[in-house]
Protein backbone atom coordinates (compact mmCIF):
# COMPACT_ATOMS: atom_id res chain seq x y z
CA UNK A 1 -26.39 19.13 -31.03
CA UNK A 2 -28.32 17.43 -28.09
CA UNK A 3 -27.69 19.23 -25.07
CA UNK A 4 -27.02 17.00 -21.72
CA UNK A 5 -28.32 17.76 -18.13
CA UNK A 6 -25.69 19.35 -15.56
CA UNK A 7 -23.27 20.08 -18.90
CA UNK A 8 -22.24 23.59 -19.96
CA UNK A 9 -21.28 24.09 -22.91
CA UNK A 10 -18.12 26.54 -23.50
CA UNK A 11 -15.86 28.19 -25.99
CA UNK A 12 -12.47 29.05 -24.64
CA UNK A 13 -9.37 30.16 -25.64
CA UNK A 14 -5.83 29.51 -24.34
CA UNK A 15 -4.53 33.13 -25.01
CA UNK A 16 -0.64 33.34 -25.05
CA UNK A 17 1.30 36.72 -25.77
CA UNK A 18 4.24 37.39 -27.24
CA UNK A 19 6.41 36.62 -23.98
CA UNK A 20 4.80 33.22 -24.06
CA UNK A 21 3.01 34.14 -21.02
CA UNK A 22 -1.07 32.21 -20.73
CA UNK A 23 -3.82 34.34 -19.65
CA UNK A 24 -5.98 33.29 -17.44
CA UNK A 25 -9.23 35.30 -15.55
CA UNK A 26 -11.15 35.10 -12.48
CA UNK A 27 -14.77 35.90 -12.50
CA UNK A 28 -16.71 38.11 -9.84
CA UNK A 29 -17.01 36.09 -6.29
CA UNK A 30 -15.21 33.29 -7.46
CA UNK A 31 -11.70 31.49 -6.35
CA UNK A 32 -10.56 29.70 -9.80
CA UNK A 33 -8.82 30.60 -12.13
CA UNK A 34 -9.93 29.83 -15.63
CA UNK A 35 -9.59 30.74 -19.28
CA UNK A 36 -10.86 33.51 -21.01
CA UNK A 37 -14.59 32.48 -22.79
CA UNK A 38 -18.05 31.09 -21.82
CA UNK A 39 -21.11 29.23 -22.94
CA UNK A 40 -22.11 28.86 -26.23
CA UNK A 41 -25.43 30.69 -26.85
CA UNK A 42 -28.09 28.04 -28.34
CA UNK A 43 -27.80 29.57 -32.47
CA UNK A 44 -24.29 29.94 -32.05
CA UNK A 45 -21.02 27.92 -32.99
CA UNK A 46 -17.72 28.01 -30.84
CA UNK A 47 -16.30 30.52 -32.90
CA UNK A 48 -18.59 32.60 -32.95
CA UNK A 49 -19.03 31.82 -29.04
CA UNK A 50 -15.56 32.53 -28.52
CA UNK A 51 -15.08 35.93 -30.52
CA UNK A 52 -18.53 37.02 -28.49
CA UNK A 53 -16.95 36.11 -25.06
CA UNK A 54 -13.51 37.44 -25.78
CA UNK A 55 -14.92 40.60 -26.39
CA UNK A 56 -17.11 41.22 -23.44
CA UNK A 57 -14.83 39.62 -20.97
CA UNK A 58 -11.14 41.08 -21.78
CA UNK A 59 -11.96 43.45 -24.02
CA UNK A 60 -10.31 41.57 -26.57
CA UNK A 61 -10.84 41.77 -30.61
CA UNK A 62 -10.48 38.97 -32.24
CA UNK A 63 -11.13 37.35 -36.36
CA UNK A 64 -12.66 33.78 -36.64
CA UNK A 65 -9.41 33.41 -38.09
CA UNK A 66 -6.99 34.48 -35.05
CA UNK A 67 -8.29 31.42 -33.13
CA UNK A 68 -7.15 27.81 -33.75
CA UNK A 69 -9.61 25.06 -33.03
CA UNK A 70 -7.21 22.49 -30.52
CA UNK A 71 -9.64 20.26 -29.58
CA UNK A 72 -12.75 19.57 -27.45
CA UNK A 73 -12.24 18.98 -23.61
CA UNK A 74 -14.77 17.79 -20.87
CA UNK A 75 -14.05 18.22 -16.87
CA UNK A 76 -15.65 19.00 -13.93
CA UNK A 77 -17.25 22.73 -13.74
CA UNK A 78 -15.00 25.05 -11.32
CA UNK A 79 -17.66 26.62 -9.49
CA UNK A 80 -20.59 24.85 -10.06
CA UNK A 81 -20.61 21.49 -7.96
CA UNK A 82 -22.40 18.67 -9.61
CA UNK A 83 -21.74 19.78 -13.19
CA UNK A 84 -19.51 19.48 -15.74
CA UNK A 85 -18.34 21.70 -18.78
CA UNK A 86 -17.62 20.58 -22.34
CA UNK A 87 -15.36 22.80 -23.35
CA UNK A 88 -14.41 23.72 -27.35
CA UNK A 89 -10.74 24.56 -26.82
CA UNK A 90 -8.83 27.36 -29.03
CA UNK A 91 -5.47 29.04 -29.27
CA UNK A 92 -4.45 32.37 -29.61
CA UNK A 93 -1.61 34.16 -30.25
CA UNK A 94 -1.68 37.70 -29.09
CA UNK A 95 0.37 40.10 -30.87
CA UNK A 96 2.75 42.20 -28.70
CA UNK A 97 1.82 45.06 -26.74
CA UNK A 98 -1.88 43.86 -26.79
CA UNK A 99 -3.67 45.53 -23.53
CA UNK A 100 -6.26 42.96 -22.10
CA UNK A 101 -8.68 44.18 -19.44
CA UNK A 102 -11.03 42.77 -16.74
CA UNK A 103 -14.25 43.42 -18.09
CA UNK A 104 -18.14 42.34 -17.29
CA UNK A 105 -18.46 39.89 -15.09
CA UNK A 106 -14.35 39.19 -15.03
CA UNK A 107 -12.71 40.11 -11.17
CA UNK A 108 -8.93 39.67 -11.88
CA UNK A 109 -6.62 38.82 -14.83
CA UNK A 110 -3.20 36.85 -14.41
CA UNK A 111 -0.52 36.20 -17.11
CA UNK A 112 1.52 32.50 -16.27
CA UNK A 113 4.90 33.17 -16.62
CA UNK A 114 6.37 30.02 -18.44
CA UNK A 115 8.26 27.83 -16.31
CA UNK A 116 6.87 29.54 -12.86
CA UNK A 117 2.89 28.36 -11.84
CA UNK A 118 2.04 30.21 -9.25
CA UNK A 119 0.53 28.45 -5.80
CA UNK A 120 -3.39 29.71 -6.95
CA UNK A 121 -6.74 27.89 -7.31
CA UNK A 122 -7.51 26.56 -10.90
CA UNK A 123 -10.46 25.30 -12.57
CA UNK A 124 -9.92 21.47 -13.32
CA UNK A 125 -10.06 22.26 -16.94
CA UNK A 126 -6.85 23.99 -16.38
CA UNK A 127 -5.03 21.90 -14.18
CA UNK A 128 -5.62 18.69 -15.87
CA UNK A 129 -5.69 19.82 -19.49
CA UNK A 130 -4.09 23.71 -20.11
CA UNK A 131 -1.15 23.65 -18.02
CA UNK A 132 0.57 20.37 -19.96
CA UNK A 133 -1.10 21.84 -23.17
CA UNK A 134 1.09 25.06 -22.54
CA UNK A 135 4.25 23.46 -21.43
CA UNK A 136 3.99 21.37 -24.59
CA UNK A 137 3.50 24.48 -26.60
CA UNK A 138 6.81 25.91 -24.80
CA UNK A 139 8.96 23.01 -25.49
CA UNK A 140 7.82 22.63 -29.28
CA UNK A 141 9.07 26.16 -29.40
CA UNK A 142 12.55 25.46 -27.61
């Protein structure tokens, strides 16, 4: 795949638990929140991305076959002005009483409560794509 200037290229995964709560993470000296995942090493695939990522930024153990391919997203990066993120989009489905922890270069962790979006700074990716994405999920569910 041809990489473009001013692009990263991400893995991420829209992580929901058993409450139907989304997880979302802050990273060291940042304000936005954003989903779990990261750039795609040049070798690697999005899955293989994503399981890497998971795994050193919330602890988190997952299969390639836990994560559901959604779609591929593009927006403006959250903390780097003047670039933008492509972004290969997954779900997840914890299973209860998973424990996820702030690790590496991850500052805070914050579960969404459905139906109550707290007044915080998010990345555009999850303004403009995650937060319908999950309120869809919730009323397919209902």
């Amino acid at each position: 795949m041809e990489r473009k200037p001013n692009y990263f290229y991400l893995s991420a995964a829209m992580i929901i638990d058993s409450d139907d709560r989304l997880l979302l993470v802050r990273k060291r000296n940042t304000a936005k929140f954003m989903l779990p995942g990261g750039k795609i090493d040049q070798g690697e695939n999005a899955i293989e991305a994503l399981v890497r990522e998971l795994q050193e930024e919330i602890d988190l153990n997952i299969q390639e076959s836990d994560a559901t391919f959604i779609q591929e997203y593009e927006a403006a990066a959250a903390n780097e002005p003047d670039y933008r993120i492509q972004s290969q989009l997954f779900h997840v489905i914890l299973p209860a009483n998973t424990i996820i922890e702030p690790q590496a270069e991850i500052e805070e962790i914050i579960w969404l409560e459905p139906n109550h979006i707290p007044a915080l700074q998010f990345a555009p990716l999850v303004e403009e794509k995650i937060l319908p994405l999950w309120q869809d999920f919730l009323d397919k569910k209902r």
